[in-house]
C-alpha atoms as a PDB file:
ATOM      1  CA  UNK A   1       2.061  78.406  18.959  1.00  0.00           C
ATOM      2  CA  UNK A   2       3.340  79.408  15.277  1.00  0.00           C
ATOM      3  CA  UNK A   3       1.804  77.543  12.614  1.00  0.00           C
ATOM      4  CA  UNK A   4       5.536  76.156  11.655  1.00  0.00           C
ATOM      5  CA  UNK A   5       6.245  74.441  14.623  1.00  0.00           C
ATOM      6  CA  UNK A   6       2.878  72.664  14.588  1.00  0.00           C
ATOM      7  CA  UNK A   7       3.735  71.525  10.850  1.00  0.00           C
ATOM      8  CA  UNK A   8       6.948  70.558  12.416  1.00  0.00           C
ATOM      9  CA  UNK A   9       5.371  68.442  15.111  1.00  0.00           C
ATOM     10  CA  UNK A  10       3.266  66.708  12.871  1.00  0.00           C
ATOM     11  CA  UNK A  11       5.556  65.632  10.686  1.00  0.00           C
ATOM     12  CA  UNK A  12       7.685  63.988  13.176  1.00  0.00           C
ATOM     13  CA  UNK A  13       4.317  62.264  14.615  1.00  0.00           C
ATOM     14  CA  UNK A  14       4.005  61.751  10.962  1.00  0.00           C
ATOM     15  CA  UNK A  15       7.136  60.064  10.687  1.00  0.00           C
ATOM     16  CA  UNK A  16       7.008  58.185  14.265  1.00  0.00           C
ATOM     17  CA  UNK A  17       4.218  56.848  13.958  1.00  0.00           C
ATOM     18  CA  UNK A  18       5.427  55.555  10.168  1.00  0.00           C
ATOM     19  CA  UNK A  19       8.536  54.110  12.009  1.00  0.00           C
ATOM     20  CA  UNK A  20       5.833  52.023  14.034  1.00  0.00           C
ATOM     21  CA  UNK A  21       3.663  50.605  11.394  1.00  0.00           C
ATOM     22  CA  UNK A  22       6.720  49.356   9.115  1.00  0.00           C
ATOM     23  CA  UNK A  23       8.087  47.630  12.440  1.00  0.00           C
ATOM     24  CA  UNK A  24       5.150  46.252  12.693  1.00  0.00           C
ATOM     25  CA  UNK A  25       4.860  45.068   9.302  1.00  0.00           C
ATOM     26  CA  UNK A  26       8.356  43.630   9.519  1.00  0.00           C
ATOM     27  CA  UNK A  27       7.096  41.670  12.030  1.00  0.00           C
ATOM     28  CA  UNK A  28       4.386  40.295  10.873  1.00  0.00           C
ATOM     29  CA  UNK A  29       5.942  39.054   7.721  1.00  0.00           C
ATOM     30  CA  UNK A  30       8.671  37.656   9.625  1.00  0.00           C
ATOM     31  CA  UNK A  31       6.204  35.796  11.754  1.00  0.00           C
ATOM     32  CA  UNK A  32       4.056  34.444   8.674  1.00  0.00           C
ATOM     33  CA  UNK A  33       7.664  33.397   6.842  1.00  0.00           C
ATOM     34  CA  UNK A  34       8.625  31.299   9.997  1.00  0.00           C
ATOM     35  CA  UNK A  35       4.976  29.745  10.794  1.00  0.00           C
ATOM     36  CA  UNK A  36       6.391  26.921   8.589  1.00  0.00           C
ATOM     37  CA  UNK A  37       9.224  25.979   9.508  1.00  0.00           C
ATOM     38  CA  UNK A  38       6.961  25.993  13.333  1.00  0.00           C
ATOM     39  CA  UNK A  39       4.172  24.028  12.096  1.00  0.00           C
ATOM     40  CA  UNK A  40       6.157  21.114  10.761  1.00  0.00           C
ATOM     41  CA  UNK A  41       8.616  21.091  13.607  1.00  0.00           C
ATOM     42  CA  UNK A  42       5.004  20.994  15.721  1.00  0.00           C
ATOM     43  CA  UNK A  43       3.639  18.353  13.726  1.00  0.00           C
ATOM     44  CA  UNK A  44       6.664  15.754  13.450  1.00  0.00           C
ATOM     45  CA  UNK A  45       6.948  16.498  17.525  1.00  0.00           C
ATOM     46  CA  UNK A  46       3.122  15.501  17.079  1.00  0.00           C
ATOM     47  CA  UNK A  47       3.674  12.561  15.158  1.00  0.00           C
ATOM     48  CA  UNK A  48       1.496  14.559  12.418  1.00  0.00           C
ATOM     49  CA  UNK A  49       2.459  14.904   9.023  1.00  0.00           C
ATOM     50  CA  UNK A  50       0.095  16.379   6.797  1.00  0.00           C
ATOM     51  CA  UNK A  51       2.509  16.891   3.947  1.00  0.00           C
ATOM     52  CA  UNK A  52       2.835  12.547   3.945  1.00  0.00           C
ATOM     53  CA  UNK A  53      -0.562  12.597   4.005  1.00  0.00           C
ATOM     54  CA  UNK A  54      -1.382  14.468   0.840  1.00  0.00           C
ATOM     55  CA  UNK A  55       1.588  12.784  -0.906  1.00  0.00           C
ATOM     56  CA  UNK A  56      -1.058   8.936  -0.596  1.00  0.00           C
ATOM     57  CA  UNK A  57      -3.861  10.815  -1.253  1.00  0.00           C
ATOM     58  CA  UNK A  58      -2.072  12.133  -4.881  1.00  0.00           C
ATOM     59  CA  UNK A  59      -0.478   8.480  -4.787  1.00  0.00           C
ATOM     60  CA  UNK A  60      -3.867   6.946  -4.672  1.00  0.00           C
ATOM     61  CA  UNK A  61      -5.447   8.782  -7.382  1.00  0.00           C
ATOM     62  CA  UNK A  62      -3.229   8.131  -9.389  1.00  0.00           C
ATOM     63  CA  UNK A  63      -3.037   4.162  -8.516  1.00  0.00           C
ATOM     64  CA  UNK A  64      -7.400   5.007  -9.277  1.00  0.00           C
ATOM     65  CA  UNK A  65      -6.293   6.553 -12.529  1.00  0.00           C
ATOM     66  CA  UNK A  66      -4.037   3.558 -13.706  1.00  0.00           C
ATOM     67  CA  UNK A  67      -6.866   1.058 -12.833  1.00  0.00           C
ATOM     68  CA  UNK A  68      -9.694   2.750 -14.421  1.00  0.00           C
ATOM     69  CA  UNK A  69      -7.657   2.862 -17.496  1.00  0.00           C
ATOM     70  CA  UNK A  70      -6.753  -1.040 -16.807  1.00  0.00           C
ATOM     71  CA  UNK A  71     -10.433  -1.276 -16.312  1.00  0.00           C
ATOM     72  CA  UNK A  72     -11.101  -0.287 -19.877  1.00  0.00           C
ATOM     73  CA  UNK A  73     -10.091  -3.779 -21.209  1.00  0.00           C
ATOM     74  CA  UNK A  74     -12.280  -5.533 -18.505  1.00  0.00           C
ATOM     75  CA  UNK A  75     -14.061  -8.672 -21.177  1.00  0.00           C
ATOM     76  CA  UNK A  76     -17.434  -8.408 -19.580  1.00  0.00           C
ATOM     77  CA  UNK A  77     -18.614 -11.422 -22.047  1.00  0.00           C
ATOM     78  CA  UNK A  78     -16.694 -13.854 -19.763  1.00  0.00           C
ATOM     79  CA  UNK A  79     -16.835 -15.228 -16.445  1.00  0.00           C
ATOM     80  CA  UNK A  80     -13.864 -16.666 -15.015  1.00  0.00           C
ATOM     81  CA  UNK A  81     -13.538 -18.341 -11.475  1.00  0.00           C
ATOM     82  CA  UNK A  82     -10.993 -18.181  -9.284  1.00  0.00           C
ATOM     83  CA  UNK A  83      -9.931 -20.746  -6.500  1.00  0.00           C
ATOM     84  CA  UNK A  84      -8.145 -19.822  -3.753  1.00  0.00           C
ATOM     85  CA  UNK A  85      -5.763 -22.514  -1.885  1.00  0.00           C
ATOM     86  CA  UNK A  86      -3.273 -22.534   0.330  1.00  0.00           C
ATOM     87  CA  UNK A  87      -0.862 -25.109   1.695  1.00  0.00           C
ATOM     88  CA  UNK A  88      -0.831 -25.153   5.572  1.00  0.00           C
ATOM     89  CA  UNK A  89       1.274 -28.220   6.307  1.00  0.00           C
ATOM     90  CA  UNK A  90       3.878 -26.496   9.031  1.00  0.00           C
ATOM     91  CA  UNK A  91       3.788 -24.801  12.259  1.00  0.00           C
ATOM     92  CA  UNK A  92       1.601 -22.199  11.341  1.00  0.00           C
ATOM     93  CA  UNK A  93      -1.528 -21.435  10.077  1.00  0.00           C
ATOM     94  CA  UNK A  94      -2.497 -19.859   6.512  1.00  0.00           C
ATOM     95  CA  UNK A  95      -5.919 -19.422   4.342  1.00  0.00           C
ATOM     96  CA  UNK A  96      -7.293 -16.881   1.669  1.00  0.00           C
ATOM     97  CA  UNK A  97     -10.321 -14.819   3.417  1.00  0.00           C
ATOM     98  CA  UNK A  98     -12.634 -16.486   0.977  1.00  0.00           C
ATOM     99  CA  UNK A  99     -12.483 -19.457  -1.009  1.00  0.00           C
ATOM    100  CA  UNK A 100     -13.140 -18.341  -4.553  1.00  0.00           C
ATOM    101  CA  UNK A 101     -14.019 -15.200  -6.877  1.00  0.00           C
ATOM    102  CA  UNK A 102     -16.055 -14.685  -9.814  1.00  0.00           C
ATOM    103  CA  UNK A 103     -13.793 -12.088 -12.256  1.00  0.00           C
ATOM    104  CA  UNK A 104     -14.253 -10.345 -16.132  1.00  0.00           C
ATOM    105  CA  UNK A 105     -11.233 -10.688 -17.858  1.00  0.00           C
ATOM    106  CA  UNK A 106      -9.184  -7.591 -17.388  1.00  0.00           C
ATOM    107  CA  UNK A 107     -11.163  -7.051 -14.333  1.00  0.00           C
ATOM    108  CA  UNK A 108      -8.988  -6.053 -10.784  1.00  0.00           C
ATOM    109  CA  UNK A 109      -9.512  -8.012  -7.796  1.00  0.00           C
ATOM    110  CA  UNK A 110      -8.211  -8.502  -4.358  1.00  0.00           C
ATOM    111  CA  UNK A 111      -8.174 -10.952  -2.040  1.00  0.00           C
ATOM    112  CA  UNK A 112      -6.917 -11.047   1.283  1.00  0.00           C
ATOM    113  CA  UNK A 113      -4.646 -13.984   3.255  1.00  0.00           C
ATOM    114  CA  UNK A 114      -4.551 -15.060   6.374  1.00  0.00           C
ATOM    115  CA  UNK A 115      -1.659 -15.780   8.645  1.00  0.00           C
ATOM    116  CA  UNK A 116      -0.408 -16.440  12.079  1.00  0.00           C
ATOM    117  CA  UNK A 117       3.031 -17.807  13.459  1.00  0.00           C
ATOM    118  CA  UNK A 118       2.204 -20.866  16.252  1.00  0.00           C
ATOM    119  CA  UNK A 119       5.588 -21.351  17.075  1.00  0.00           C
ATOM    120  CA  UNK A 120       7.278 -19.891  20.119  1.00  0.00           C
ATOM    121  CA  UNK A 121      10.308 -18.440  18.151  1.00  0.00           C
ATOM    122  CA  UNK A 122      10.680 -16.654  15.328  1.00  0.00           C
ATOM    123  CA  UNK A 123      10.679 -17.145  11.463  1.00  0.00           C
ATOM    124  CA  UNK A 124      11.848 -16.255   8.658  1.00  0.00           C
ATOM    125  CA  UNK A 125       9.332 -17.734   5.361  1.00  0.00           C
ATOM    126  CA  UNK A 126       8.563 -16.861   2.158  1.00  0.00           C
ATOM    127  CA  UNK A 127       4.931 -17.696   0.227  1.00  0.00           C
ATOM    128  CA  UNK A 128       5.474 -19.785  -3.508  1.00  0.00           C
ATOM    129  CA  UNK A 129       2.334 -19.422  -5.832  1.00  0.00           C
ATOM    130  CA  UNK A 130       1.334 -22.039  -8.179  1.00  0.00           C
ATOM    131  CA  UNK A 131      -1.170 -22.590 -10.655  1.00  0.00           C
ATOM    132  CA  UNK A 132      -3.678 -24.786 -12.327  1.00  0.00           C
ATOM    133  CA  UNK A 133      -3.992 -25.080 -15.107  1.00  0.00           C
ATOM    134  CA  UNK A 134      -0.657 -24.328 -15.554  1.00  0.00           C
ATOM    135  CA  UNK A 135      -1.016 -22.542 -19.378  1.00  0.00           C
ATOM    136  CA  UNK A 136      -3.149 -19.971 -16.638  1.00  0.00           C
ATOM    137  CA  UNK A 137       0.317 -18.627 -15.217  1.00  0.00           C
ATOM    138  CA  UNK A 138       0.914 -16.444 -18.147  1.00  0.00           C
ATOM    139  CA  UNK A 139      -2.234 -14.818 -17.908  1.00  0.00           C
ATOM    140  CA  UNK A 140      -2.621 -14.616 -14.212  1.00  0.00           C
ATOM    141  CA  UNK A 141      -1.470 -10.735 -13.741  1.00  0.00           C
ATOM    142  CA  UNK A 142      -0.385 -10.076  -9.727  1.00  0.00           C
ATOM    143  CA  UNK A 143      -0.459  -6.271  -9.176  1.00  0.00           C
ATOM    144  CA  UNK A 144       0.561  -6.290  -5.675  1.00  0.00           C
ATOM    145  CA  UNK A 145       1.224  -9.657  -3.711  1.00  0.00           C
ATOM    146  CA  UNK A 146       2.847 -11.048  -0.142  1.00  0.00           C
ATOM    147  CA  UNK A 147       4.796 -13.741  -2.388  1.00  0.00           C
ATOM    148  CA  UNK A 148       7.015 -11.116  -3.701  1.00  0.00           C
ATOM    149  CA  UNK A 149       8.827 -10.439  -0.149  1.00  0.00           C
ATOM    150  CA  UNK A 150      10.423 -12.625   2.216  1.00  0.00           C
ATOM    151  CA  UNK A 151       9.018 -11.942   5.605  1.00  0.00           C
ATOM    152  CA  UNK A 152      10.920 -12.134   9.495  1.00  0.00           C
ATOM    153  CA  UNK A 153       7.863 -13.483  11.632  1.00  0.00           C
ATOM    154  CA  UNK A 154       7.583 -12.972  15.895  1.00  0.00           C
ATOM    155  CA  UNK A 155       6.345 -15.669  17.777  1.00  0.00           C
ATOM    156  CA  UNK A 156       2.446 -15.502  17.548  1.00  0.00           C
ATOM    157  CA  UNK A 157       2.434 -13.091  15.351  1.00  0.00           C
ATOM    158  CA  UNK A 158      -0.124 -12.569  12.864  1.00  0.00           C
ATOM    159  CA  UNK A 159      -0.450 -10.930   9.535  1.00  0.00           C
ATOM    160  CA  UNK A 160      -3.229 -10.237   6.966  1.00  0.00           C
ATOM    161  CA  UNK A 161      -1.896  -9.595   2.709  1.00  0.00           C
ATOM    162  CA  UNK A 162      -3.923  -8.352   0.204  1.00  0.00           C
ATOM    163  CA  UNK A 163      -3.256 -10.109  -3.250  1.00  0.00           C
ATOM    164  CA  UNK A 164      -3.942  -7.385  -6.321  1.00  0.00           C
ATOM    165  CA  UNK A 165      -4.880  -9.319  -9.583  1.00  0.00           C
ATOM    166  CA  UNK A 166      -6.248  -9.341 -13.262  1.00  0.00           C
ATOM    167  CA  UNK A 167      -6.778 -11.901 -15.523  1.00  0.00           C
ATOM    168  CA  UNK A 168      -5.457 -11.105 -19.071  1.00  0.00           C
ATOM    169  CA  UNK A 169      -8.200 -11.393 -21.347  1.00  0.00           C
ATOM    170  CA  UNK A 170      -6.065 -13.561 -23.763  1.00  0.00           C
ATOM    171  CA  UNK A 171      -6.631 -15.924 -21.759  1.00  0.00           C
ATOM    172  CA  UNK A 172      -7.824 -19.137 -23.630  1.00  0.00           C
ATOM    173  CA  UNK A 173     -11.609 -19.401 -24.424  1.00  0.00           C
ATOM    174  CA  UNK A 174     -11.785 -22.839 -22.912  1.00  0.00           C
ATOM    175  CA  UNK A 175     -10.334 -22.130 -19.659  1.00  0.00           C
ATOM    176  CA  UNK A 176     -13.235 -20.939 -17.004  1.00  0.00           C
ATOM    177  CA  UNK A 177     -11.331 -21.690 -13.659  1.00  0.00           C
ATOM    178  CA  UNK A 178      -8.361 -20.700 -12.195  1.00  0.00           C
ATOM    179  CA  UNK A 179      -6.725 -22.298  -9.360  1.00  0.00           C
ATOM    180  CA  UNK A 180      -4.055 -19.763  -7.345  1.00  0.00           C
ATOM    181  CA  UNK A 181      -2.371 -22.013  -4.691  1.00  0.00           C
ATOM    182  CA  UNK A 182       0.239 -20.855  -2.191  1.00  0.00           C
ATOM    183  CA  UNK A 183       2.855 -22.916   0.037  1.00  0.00           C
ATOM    184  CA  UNK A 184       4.363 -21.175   2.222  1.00  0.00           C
ATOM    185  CA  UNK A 185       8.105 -22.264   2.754  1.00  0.00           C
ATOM    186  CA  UNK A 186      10.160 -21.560   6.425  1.00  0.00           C
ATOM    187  CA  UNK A 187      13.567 -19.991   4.907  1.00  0.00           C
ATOM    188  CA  UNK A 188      16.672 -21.891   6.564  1.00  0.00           C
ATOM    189  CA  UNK A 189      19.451 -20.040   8.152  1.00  0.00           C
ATOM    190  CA  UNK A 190      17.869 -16.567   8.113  1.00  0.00           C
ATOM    191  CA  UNK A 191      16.657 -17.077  12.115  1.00  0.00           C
ATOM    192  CA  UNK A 192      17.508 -19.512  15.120  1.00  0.00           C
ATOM    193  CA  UNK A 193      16.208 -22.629  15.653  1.00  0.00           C
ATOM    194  CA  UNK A 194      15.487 -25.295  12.906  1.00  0.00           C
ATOM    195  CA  UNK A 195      13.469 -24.449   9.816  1.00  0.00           C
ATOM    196  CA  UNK A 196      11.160 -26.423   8.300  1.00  0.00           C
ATOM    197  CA  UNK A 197      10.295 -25.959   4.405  1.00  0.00           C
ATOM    198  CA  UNK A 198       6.880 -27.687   3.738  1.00  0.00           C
ATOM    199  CA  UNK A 199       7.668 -28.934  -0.575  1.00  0.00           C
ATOM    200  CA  UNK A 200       5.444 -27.401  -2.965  1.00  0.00           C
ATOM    201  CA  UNK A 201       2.121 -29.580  -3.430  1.00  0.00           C
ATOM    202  CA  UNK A 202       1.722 -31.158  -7.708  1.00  0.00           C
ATOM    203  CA  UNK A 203      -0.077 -28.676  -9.568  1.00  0.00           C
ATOM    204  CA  UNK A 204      -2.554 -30.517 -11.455  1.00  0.00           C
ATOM    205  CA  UNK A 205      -3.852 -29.228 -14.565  1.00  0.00           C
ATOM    206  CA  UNK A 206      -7.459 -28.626 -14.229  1.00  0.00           C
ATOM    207  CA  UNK A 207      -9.626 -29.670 -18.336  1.00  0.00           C
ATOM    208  CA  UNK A 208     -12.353 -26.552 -17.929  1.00  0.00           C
END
């Protein structure tokens, strides 16, 4: 066979087998560019979303950051204790987890309530804090608290909210204790059946 035609050959294996690879390459970029679009279609069929996920995990270190830089006021000279009420006159049943804390000024702290609907319908109800003494209100800081929403509750139901809190060290020398009391009213209207709105117990001012 002349030497030509064998070049010739070549270079059309050469050229085929060129032709394959960048068909091949093509493809494989096009299959890498649409594995996302196919994973996240996969996960929300999955009820996974990993992009949510990452979004609280940057949410919560920055939520860290802010309280570590809250933390750097925390009055470590003082003790200050707070009391933990709540009014449970009503159809229903309400406490704090625990009954009292021991906080630094400045210092974050959560505690957790309690709830459960007896009633065989459904309410609407809203939580009122209060105070003692009451000069304590100013200072009494809520980060994150149940009281700020009103809430649609099923029959039986039951519910557990955090309160977030920090004392601001201004507070007065002379005041050690802190009473946070909650009554927690039925709204009218918002549901059927009659409401009932427990009133909000006296706050009385407590000489520490």
């Amino acid at each position: 066979m002349p030497l030509s035609s064998m070049l010739s050959g070549l270079r059309r294996d050469n050229r085929r087998m060129l032709g394959k690879l960048g068909v091949i390459a093509l493809a494989m970029f096009g299959f890498g560019y649409a594995l996302v679009p196919m994973y996240r279609t996969i996960c929300d069929a999955l009820g996974i979303n990993v992009l949510s996920v990452s979004e609280r995990v940057t949410s919560a270190g920055l939520a860290s950051a802010s309280a570590r830089k809250a933390n750097t006021q925390v009055d470590t000279s003082r003790t200050i204790t707070i009391e933990f009420d709540a009014n449970s006159r009503g159809p229903w049943d309400f406490k704090p987890a625990v009954n009292s804390l021991k906080v630094h000024p400045g210092e974050m702290a959560t505690v957790m309530y309690q709830f459960r609907n007896r009633q065989d319908r459904t309410m609407a109800a809203q939580a009122i804090p209060s105070y003692a003494p009451m000069q304590a209100s100013a200072h009494f800081n809520k980060l994150e608290c149940f009281c700020f929403n009103e809430y649609t509750l099923k029959p039986g139901e039951r519910k557990e909210w955090p309160v977030v809190f920090y004392v601001d060290p201004k507070l007065p020398k002379d005041v050690t204790t802190i009473t946070l009391s909650y009554t927690f009213f039925e709204v009218a209207g918002k549901v059927a059946g009659p409401a009932m709105a427990v009133p909000a117990p006296a706050v009385v001012e407590k000489r520490s």
